[in-house]
PDB file of N, CA and C in Angstrom:
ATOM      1  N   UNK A   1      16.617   9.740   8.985  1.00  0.00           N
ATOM      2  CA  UNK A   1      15.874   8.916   9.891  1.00  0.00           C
ATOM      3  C   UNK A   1      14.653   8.347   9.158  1.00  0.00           C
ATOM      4  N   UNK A   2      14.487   7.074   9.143  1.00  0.00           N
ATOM      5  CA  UNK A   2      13.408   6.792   8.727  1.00  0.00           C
ATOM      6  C   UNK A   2      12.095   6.592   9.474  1.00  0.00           C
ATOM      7  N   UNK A   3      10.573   6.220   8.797  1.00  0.00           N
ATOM      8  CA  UNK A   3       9.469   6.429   9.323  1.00  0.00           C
ATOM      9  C   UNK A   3       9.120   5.516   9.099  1.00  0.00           C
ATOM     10  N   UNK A   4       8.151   4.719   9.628  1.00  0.00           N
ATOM     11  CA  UNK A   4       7.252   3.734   9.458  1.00  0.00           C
ATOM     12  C   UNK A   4       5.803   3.958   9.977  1.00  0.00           C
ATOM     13  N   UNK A   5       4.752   3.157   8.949  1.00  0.00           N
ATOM     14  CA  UNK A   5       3.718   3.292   9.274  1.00  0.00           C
ATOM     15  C   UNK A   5       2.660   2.054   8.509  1.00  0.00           C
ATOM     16  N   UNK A   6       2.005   1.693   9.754  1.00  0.00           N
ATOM     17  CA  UNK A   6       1.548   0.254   9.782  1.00  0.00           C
ATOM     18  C   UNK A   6      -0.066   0.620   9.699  1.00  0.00           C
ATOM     19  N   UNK A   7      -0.948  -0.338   9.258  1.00  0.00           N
ATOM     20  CA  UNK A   7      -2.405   0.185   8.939  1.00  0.00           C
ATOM     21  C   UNK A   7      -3.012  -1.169   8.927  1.00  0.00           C
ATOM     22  N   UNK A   8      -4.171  -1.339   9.844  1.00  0.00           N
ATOM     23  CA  UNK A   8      -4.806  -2.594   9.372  1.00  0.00           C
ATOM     24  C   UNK A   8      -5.918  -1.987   8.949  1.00  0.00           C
ATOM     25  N   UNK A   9      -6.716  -2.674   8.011  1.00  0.00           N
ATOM     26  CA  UNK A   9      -8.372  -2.243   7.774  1.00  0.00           C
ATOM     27  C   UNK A   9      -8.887  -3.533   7.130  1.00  0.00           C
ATOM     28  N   UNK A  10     -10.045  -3.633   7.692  1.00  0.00           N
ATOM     29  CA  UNK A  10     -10.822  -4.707   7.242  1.00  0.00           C
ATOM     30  C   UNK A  10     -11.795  -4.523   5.771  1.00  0.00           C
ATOM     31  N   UNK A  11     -11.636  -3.183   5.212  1.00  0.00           N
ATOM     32  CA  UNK A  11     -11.917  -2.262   3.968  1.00  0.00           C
ATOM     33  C   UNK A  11     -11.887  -3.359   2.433  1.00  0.00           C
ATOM     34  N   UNK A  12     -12.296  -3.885   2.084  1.00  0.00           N
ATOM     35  CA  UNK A  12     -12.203  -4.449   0.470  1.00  0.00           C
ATOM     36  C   UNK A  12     -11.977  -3.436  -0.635  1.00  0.00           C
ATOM     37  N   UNK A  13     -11.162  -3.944  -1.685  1.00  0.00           N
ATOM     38  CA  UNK A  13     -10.463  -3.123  -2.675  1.00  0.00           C
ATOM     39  C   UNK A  13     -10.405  -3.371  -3.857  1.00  0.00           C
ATOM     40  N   UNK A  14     -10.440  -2.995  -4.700  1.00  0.00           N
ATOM     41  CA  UNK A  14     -10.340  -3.369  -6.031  1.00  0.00           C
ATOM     42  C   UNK A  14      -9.270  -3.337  -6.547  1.00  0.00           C
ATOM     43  N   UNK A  15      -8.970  -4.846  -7.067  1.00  0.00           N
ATOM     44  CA  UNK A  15      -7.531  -4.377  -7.731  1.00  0.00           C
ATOM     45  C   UNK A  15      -6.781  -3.471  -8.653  1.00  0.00           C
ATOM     46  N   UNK A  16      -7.827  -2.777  -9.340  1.00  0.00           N
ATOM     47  CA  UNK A  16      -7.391  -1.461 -10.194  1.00  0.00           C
ATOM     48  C   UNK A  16      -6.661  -0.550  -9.214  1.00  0.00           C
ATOM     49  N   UNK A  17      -7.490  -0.114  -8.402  1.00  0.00           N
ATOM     50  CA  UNK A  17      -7.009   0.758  -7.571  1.00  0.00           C
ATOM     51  C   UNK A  17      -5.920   0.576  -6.799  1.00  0.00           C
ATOM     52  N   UNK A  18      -5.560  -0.819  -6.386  1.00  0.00           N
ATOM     53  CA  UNK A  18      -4.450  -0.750  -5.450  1.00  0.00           C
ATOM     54  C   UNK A  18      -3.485  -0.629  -6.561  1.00  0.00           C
ATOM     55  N   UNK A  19      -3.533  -0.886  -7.857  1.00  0.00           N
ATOM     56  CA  UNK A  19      -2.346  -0.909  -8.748  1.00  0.00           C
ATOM     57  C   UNK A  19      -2.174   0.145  -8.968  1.00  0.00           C
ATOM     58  N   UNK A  20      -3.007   1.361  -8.960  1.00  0.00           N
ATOM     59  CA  UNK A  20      -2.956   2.362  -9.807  1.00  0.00           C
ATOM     60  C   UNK A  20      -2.086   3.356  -7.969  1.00  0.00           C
ATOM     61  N   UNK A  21      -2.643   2.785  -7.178  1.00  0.00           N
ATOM     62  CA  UNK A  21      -1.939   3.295  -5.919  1.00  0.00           C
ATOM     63  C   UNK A  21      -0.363   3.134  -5.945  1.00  0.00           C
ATOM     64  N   UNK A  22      -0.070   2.011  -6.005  1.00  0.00           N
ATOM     65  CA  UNK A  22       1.087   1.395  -5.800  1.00  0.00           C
ATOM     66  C   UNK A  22       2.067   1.848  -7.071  1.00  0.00           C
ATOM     67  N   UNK A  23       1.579   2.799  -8.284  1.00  0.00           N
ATOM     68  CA  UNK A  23       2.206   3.755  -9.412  1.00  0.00           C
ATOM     69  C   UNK A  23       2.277   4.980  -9.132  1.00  0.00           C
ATOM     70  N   UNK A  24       1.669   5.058  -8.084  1.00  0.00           N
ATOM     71  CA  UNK A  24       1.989   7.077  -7.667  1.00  0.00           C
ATOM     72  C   UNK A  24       2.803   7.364  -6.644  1.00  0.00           C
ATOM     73  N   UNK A  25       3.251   5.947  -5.880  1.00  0.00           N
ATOM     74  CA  UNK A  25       4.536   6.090  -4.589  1.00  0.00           C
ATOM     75  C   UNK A  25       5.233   6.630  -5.411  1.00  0.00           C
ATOM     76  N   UNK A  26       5.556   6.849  -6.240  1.00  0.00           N
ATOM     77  CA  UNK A  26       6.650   7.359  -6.856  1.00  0.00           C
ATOM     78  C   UNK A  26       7.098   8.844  -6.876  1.00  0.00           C
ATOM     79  N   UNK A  27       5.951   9.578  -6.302  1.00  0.00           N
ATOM     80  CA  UNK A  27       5.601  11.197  -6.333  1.00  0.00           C
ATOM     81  C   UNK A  27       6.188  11.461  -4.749  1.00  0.00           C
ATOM     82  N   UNK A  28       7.462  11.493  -4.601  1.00  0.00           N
ATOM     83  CA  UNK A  28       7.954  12.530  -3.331  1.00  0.00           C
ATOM     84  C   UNK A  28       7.432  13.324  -3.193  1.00  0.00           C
ATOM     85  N   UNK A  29       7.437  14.269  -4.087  1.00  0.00           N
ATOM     86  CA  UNK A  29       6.664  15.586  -3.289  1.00  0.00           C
ATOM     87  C   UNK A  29       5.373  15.324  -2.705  1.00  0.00           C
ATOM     88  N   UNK A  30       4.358  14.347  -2.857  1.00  0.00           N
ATOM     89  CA  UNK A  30       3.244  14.204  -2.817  1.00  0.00           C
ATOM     90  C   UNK A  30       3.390  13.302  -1.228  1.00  0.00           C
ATOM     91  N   UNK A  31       4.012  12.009  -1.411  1.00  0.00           N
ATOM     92  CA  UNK A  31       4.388  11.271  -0.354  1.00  0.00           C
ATOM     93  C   UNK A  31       5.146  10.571   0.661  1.00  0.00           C
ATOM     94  N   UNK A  32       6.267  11.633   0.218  1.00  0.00           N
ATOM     95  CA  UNK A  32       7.538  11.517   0.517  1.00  0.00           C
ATOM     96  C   UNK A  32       8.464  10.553   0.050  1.00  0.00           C
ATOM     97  N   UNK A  33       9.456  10.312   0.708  1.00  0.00           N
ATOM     98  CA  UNK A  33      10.848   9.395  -0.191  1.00  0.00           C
ATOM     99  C   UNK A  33      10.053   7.716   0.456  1.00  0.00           C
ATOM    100  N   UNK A  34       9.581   7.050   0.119  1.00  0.00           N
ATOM    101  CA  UNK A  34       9.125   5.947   0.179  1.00  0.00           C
ATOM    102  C   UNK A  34      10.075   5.239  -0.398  1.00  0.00           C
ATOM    103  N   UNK A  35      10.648   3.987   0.643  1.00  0.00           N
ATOM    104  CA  UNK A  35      11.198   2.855   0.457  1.00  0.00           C
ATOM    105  C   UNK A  35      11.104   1.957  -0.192  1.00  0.00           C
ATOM    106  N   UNK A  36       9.657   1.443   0.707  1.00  0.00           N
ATOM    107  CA  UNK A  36       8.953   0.112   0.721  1.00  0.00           C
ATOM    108  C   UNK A  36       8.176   0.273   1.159  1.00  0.00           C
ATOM    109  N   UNK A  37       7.250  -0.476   0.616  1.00  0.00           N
ATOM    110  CA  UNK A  37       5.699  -1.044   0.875  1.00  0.00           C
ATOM    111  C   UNK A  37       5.324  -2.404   0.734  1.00  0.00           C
ATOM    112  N   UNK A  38       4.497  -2.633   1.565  1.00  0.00           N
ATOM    113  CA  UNK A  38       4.314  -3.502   1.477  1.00  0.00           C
ATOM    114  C   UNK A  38       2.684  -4.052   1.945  1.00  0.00           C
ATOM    115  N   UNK A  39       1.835  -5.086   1.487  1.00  0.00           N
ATOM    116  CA  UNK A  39       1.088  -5.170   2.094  1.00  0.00           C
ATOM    117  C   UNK A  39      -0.106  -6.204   1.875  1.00  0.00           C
ATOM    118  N   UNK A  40      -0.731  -6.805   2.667  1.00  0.00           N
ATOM    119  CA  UNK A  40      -2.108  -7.993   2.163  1.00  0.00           C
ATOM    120  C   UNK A  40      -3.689  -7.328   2.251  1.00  0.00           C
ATOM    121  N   UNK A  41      -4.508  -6.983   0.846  1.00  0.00           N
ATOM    122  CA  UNK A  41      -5.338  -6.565   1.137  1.00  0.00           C
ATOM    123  C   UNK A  41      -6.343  -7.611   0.460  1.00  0.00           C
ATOM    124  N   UNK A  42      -7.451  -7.222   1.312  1.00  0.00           N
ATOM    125  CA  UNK A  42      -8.765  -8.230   0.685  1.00  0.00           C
ATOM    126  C   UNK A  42      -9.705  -7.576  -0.919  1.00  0.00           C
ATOM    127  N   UNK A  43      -9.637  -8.185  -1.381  1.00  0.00           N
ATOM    128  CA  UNK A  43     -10.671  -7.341  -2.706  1.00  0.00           C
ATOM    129  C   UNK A  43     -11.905  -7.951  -2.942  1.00  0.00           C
ATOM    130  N   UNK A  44     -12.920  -6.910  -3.269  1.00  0.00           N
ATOM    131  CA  UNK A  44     -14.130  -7.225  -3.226  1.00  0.00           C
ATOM    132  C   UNK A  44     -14.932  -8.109  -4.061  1.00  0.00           C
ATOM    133  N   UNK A  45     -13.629  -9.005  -4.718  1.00  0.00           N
ATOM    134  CA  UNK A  45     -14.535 -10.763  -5.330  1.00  0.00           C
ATOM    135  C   UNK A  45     -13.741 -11.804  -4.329  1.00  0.00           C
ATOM    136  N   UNK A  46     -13.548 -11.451  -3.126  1.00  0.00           N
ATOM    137  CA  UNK A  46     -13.283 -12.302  -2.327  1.00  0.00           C
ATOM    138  C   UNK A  46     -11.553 -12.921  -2.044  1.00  0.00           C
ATOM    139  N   UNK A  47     -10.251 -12.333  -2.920  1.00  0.00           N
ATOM    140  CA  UNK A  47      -9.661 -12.858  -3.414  1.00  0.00           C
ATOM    141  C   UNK A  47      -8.577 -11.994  -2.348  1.00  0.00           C
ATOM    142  N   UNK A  48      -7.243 -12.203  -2.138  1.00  0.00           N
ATOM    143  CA  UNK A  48      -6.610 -11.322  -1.140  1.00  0.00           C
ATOM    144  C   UNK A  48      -5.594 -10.860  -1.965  1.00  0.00           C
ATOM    145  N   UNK A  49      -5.039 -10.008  -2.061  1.00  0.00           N
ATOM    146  CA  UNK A  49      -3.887  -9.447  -2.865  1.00  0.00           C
ATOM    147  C   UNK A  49      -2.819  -8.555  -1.580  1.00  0.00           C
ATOM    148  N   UNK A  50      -1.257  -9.653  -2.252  1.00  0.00           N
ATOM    149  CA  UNK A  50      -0.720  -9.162  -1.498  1.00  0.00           C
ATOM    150  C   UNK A  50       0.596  -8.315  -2.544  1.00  0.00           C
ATOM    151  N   UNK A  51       1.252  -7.722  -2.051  1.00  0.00           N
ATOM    152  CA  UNK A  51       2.299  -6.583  -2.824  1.00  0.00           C
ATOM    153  C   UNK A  51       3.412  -6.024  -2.137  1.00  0.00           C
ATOM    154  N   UNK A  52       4.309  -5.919  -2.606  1.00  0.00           N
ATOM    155  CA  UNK A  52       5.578  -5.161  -2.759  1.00  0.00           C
ATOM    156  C   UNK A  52       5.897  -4.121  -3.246  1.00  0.00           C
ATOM    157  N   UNK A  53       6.223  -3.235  -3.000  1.00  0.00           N
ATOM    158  CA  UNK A  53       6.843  -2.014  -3.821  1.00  0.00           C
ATOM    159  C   UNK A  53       8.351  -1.626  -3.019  1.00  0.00           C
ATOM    160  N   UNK A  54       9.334  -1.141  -4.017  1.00  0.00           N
ATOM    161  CA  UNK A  54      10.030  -0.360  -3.785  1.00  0.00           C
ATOM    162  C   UNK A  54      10.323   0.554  -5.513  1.00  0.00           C
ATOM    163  N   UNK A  55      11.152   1.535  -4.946  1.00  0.00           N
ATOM    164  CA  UNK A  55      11.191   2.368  -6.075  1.00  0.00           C
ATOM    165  C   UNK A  55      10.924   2.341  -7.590  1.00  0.00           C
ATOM    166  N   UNK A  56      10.320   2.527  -8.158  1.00  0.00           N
ATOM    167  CA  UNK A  56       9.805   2.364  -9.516  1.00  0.00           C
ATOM    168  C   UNK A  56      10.190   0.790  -9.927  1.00  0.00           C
ATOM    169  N   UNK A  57       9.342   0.380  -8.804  1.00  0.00           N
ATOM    170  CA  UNK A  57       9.172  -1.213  -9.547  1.00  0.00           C
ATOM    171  C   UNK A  57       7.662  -1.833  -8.086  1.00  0.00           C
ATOM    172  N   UNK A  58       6.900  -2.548  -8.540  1.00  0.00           N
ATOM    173  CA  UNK A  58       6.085  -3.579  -7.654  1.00  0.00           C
ATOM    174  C   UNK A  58       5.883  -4.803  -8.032  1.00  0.00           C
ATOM    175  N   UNK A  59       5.847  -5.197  -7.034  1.00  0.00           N
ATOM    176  CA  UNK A  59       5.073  -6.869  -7.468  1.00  0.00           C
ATOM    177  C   UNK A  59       3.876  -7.048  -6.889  1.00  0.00           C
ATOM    178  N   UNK A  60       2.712  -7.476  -7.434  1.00  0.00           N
ATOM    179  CA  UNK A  60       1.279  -7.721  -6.975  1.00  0.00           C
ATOM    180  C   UNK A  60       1.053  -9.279  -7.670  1.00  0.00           C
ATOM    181  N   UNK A  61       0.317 -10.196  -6.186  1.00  0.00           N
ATOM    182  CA  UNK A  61      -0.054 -11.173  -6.779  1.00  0.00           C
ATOM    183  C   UNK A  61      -1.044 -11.664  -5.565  1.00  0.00           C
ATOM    184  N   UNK A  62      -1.730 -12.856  -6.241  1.00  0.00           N
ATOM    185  CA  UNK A  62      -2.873 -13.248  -5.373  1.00  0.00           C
ATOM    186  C   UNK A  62      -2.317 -14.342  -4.492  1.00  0.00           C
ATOM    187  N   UNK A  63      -3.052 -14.435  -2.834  1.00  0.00           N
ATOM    188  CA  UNK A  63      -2.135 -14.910  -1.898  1.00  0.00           C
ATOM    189  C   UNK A  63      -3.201 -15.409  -0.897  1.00  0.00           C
ATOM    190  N   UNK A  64      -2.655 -16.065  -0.116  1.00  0.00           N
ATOM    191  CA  UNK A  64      -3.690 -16.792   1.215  1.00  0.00           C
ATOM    192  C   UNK A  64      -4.307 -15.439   2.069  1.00  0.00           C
ATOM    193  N   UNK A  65      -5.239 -15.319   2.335  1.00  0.00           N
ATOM    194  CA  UNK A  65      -6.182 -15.015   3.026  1.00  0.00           C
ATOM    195  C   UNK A  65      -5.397 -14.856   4.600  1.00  0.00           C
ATOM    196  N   UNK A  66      -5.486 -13.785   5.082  1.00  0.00           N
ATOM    197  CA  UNK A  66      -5.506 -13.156   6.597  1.00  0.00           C
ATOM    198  C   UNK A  66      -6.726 -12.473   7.096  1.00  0.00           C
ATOM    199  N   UNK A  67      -6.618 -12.506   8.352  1.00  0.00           N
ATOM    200  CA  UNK A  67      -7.626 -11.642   9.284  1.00  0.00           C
ATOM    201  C   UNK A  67      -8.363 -10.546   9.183  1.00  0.00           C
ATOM    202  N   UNK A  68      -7.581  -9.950   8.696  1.00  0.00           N
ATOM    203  CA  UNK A  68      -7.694  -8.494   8.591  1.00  0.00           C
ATOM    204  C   UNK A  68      -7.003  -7.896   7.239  1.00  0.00           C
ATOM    205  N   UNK A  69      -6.839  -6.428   6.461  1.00  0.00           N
ATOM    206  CA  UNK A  69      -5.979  -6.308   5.452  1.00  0.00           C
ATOM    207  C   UNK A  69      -4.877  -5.321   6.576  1.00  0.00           C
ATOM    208  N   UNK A  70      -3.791  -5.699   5.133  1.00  0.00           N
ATOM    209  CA  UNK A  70      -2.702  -5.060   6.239  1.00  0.00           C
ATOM    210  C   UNK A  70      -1.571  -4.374   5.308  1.00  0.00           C
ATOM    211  N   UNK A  71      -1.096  -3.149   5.843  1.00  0.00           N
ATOM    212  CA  UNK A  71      -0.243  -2.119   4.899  1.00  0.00           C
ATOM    213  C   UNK A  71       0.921  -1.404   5.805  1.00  0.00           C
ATOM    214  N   UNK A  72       2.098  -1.521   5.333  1.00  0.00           N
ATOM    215  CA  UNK A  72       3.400  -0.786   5.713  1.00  0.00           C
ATOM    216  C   UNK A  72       4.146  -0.288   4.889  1.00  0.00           C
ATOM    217  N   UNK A  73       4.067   0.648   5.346  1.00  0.00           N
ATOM    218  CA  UNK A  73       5.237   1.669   4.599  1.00  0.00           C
ATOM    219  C   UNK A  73       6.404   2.282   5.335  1.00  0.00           C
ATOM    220  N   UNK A  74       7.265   2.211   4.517  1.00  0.00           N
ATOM    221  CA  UNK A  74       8.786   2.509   5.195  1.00  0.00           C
ATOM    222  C   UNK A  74       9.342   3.661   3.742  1.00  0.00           C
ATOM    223  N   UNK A  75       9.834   4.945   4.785  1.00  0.00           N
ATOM    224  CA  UNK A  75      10.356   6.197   3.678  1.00  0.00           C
ATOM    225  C   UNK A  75      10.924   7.121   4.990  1.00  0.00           C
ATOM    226  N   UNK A  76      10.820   8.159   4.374  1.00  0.00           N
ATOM    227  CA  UNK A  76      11.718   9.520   4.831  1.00  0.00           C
ATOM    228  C   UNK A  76      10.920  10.725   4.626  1.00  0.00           C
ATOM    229  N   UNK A  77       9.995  11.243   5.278  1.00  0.00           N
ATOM    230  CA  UNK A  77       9.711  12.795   5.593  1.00  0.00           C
ATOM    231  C   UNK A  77       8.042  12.378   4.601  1.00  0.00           C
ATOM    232  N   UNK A  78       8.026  11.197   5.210  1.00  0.00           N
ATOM    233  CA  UNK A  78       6.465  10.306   4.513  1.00  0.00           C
ATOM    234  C   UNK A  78       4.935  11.329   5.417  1.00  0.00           C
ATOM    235  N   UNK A  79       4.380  11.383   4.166  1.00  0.00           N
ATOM    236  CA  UNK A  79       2.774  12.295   4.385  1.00  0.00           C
ATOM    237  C   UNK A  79       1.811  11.304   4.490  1.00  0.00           C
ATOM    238  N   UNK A  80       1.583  10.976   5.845  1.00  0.00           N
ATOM    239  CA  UNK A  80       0.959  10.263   6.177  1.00  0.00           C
ATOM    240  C   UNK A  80      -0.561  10.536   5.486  1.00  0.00           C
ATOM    241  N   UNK A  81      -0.878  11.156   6.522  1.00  0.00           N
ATOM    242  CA  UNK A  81      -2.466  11.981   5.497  1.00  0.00           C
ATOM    243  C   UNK A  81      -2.611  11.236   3.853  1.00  0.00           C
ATOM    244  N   UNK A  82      -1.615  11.972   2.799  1.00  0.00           N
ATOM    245  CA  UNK A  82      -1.507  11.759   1.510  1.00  0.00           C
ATOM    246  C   UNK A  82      -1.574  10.223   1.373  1.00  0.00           C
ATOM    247  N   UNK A  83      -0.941   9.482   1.975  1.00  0.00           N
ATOM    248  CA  UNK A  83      -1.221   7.895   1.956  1.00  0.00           C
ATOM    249  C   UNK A  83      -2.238   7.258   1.943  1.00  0.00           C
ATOM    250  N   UNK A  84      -2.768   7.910   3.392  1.00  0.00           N
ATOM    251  CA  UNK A  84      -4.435   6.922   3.592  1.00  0.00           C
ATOM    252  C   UNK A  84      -5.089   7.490   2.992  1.00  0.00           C
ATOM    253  N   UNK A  85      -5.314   8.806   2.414  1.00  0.00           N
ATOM    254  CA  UNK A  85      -5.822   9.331   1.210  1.00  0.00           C
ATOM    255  C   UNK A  85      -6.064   8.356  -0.519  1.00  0.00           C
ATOM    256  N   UNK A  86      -4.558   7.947  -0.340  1.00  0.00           N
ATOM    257  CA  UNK A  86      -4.424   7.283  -1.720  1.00  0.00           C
ATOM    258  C   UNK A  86      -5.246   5.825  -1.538  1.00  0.00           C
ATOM    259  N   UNK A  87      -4.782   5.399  -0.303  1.00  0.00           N
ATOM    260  CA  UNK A  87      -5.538   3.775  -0.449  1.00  0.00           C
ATOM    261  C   UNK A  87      -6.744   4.071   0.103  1.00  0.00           C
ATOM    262  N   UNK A  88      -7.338   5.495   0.438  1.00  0.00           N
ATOM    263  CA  UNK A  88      -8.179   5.489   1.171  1.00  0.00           C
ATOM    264  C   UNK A  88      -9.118   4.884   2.257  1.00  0.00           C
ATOM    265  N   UNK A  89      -8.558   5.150   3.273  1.00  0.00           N
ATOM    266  CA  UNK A  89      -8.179   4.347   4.466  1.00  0.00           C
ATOM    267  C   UNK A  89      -8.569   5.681   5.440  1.00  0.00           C
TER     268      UNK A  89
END
């Protein structure tokens, strides 16, 4: 059965960090069997970064501007906690 879990935050980010985030989905034990991700976040020189992940691969690139930032994840026996931990959220 799968899980989903949706997150808005209006939070700014640095792009190091979301990259270095979007390299540790890879740790099941840590965050479970993660699918996909996906998501548009704002970073703090003004610029929006949006991304893809699925299994040992992502794509990150710079993108139009939304409302709010915004994050989904789709997996199997997913640690929620451990997530908003990682993007810290």
């Amino acid at each position: 059965m799968f899980q989903n879990i949706g997150v808005e935050t209006p939070r700014k980010f640095e792009e190091a960090a979301i990259r270095a985030a979007l390299d540790e989905l890879d740790d099941e034990k840590r965050f479970g069997a993660i699918l996909r991700a996906k998501g548009i976040l704002p970073l703090t020189d003004g610029k929006w970064l949006h991304f893809d992940y699925v299994p040992g691969e992502s794509d990150v690139r710079y993108g139009s501007a939304d409302y709010t930032g915004r994050l989904c994840v789709i997996g199997t026996k997913i640690n929620e906690a451990a997530l908003k931990e990682l993007f810290g959220l």
